[in-house]
N, C-alpha and C. Protein backbone atom coordinates (compact mmCIF):
# COMPACT_ATOMS: atom_id res chain seq x y z
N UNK A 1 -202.83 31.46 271.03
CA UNK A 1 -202.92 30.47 269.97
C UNK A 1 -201.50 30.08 269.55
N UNK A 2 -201.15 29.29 269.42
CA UNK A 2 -200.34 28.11 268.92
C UNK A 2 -199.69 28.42 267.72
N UNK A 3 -198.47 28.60 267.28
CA UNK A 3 -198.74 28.77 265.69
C UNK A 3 -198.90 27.64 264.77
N UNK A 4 -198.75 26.98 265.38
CA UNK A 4 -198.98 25.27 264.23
C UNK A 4 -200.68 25.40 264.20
N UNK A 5 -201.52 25.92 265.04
CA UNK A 5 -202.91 26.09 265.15
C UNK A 5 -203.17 27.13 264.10
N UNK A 6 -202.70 27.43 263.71
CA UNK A 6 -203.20 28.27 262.48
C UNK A 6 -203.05 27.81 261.09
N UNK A 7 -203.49 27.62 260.75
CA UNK A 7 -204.03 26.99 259.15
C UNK A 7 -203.46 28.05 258.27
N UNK A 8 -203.30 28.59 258.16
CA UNK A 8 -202.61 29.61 257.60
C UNK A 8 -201.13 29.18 257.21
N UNK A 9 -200.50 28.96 258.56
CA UNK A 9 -199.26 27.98 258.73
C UNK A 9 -198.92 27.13 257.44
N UNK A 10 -199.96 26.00 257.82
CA UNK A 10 -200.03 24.84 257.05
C UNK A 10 -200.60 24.86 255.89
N UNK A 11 -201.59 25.89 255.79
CA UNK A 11 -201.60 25.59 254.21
C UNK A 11 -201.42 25.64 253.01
N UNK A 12 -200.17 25.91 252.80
CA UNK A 12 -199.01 25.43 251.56
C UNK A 12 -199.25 24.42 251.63
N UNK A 13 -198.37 23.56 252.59
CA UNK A 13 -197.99 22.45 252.87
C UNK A 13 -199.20 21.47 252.44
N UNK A 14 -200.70 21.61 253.02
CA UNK A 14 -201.48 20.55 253.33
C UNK A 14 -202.17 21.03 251.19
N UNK A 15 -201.89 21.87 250.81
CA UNK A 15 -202.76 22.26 249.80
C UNK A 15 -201.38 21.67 248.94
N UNK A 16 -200.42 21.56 248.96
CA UNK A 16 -199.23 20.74 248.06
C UNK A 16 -199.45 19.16 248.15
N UNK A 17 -200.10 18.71 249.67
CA UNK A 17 -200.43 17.00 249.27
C UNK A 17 -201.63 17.12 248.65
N UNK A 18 -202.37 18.17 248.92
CA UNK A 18 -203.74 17.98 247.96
C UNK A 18 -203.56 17.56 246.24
N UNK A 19 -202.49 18.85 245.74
CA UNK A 19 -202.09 18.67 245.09
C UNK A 19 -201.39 17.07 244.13
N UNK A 20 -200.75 16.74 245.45
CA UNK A 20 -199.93 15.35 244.94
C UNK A 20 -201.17 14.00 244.87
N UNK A 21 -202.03 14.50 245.77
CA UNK A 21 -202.96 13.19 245.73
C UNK A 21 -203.92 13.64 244.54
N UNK A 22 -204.32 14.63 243.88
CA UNK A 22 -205.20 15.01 242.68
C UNK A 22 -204.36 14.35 241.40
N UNK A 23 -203.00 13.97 242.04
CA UNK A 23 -202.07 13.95 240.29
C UNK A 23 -201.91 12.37 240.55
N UNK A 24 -201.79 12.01 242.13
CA UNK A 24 -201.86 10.65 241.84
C UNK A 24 -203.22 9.86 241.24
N UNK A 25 -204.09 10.36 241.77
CA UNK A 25 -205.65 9.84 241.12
C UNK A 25 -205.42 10.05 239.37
N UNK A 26 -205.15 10.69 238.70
CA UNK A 26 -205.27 11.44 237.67
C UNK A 26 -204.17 10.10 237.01
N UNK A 27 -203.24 9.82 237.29
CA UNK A 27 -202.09 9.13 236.82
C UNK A 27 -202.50 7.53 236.98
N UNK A 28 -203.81 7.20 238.00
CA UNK A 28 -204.09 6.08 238.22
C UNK A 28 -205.34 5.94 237.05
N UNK A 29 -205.99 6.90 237.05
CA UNK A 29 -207.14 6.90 235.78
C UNK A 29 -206.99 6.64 234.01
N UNK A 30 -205.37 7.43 234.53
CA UNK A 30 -204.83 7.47 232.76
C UNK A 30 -204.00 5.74 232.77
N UNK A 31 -203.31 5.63 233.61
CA UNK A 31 -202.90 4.17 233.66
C UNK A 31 -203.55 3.27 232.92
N UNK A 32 -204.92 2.96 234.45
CA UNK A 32 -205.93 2.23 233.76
C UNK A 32 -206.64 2.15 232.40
N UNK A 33 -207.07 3.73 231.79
CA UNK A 33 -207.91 4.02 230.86
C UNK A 33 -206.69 2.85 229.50
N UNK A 34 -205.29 3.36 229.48
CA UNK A 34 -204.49 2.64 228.91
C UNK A 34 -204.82 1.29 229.09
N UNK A 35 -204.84 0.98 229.89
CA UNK A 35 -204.45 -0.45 230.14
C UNK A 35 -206.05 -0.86 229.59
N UNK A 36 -207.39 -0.44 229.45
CA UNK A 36 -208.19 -0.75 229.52
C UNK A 36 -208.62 -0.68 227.41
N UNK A 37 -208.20 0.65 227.27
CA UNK A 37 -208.37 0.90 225.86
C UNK A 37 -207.10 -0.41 225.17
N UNK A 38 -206.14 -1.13 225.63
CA UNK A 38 -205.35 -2.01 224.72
C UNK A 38 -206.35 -3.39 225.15
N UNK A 39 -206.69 -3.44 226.03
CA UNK A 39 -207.37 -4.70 226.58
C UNK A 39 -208.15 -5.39 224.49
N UNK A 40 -208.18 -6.92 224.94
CA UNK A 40 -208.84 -7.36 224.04
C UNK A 40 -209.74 -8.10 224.11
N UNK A 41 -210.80 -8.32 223.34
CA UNK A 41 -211.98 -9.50 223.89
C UNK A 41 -211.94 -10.12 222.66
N UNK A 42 -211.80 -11.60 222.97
CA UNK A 42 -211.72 -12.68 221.65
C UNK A 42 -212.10 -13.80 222.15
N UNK A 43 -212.77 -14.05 221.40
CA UNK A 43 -214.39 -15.68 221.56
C UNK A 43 -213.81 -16.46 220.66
N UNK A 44 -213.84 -17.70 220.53
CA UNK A 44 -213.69 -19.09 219.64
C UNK A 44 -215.02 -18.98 218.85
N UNK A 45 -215.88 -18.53 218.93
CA UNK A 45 -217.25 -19.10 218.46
C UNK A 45 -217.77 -17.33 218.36
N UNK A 46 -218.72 -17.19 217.30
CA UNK A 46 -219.39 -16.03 217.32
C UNK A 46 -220.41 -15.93 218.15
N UNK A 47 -220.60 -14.78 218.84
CA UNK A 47 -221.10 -14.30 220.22
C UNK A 47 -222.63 -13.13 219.72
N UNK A 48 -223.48 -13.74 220.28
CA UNK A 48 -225.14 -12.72 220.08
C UNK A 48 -224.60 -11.23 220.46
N UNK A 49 -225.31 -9.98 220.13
CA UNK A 49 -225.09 -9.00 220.32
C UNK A 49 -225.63 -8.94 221.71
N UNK A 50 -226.38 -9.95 222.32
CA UNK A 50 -227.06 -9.27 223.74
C UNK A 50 -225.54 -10.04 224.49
N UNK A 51 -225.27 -11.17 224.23
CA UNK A 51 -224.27 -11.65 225.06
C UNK A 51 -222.73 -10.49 225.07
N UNK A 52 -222.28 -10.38 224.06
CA UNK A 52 -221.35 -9.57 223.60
C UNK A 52 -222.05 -8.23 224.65
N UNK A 53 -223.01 -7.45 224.47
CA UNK A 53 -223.40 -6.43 225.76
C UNK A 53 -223.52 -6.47 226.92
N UNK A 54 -223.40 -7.82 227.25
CA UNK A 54 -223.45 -8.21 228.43
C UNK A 54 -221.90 -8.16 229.41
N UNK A 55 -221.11 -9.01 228.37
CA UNK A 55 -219.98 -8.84 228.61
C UNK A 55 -219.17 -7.65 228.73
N UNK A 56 -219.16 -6.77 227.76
CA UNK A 56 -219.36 -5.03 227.90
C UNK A 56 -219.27 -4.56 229.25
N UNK A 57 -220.68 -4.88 229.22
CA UNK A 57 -221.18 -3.93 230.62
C UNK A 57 -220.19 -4.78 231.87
N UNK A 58 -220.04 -5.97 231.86
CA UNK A 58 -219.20 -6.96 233.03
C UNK A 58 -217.95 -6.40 232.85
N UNK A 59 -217.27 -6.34 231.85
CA UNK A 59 -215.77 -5.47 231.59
C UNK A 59 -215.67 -4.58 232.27
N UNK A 60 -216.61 -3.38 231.70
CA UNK A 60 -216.49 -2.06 232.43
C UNK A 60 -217.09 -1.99 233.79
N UNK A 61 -218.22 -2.69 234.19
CA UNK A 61 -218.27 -3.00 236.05
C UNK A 61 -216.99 -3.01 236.62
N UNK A 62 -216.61 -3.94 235.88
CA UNK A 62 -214.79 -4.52 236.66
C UNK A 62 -214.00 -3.11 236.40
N UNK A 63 -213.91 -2.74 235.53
CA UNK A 63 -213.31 -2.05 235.10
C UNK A 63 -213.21 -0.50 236.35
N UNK A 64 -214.37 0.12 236.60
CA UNK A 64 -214.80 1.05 237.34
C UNK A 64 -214.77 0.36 238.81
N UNK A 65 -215.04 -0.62 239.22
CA UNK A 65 -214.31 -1.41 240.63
C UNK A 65 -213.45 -1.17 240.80
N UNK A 66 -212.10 -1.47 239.65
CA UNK A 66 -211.00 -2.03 240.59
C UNK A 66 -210.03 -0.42 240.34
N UNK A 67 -210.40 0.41 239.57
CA UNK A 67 -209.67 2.08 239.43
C UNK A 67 -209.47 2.25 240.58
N UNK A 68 -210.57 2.72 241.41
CA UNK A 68 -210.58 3.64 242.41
C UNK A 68 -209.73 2.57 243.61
N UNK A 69 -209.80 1.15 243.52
CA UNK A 69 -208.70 0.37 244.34
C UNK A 69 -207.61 -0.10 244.59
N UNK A 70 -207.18 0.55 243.12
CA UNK A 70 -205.52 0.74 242.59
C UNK A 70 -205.11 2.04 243.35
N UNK A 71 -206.01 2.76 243.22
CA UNK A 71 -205.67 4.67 243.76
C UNK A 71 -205.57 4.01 245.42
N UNK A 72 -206.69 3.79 245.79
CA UNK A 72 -206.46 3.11 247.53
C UNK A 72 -205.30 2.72 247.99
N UNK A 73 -205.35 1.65 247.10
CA UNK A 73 -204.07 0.50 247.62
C UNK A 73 -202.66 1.46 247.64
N UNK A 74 -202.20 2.29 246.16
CA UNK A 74 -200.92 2.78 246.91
C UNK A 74 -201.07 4.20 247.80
N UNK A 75 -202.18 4.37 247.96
CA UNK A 75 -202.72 5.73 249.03
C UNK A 75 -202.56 5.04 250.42
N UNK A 76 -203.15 4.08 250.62
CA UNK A 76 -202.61 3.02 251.72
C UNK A 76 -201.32 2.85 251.77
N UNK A 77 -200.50 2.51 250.92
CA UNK A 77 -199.20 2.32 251.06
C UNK A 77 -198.45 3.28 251.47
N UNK A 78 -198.33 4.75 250.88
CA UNK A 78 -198.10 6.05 251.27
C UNK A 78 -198.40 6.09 252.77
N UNK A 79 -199.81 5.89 253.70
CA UNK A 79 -200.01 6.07 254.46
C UNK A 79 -198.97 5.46 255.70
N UNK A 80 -199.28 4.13 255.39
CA UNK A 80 -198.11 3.05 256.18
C UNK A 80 -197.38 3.28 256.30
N UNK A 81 -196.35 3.46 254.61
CA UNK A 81 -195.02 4.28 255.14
C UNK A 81 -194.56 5.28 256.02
N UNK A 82 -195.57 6.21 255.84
CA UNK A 82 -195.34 7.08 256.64
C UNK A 82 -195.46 6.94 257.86
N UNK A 83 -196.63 6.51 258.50
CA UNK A 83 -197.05 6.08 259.58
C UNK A 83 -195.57 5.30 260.41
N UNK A 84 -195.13 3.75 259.75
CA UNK A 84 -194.07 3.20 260.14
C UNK A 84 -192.90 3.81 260.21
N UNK A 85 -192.92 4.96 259.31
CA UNK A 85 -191.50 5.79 259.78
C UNK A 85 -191.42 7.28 260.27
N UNK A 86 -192.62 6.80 261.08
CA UNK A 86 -192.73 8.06 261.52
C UNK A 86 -192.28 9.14 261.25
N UNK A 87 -192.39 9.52 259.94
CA UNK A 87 -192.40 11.16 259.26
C UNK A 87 -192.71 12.07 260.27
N UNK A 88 -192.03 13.28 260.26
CA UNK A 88 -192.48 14.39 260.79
C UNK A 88 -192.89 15.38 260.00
N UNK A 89 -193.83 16.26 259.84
CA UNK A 89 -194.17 17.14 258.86
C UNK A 89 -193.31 18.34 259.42
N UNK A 90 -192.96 19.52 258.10
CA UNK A 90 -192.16 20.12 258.13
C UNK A 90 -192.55 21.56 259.38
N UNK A 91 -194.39 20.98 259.39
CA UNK A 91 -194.30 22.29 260.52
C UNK A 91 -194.78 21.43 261.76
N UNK A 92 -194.59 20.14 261.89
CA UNK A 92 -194.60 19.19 263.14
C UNK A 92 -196.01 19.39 263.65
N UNK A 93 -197.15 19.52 262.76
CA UNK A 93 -198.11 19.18 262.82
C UNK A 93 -198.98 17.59 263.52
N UNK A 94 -198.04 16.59 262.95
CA UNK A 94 -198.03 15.11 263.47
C UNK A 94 -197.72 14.92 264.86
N UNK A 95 -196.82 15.97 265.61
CA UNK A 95 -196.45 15.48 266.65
C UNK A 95 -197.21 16.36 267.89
N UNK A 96 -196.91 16.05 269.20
CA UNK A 96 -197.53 16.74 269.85
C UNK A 96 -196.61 17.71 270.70
């Protein structure tokens, strides 16, 4: 057996990006939750309580959509980078 074949090896390493990707999610949730708790809703005209719930619920749809595609998008980006510059991991796991 190989020693890069042993998991043992690697897992510091692979349990430290676990790590970094649990804090990036976490940092994308608190972002948003910010960005979502200052948000404002303001009508010209007074609004029914069913319409006003309606809108609610359409806010927070959007709202719970686009989180988890903020976390994607720079998880994607991370990926690319790496990918395009061809990183080597420190126990050359990536390569053959």
């Amino acid at each position: 057996m190989k020693i890069y074949e042993d998991f043992r090896v690697q897992a510091t390493g692979q349990f430290q990006l676990l790590q970094s990707f649990c804090e990036l999610a976490e940092q994308t949730v608190v972002r948003a939750l910010q960005d979502f708790a200052t948000s404002e809703f303001i009508t010209a005209n007074v609004i029914s309580a069913t319409i006003f719930d309606a809108q609610m619920r359409s806010t927070i749809n959007t709202f719970q959509l686009e989180t988890p595609s903020a976390f994607i998008s720079t998880l994607e980006l991370i990926r690319r980078t790496t990918h395009g510059n061809a990183f080597m991991t420190v126990y050359a796991s990536n390569w053959e």
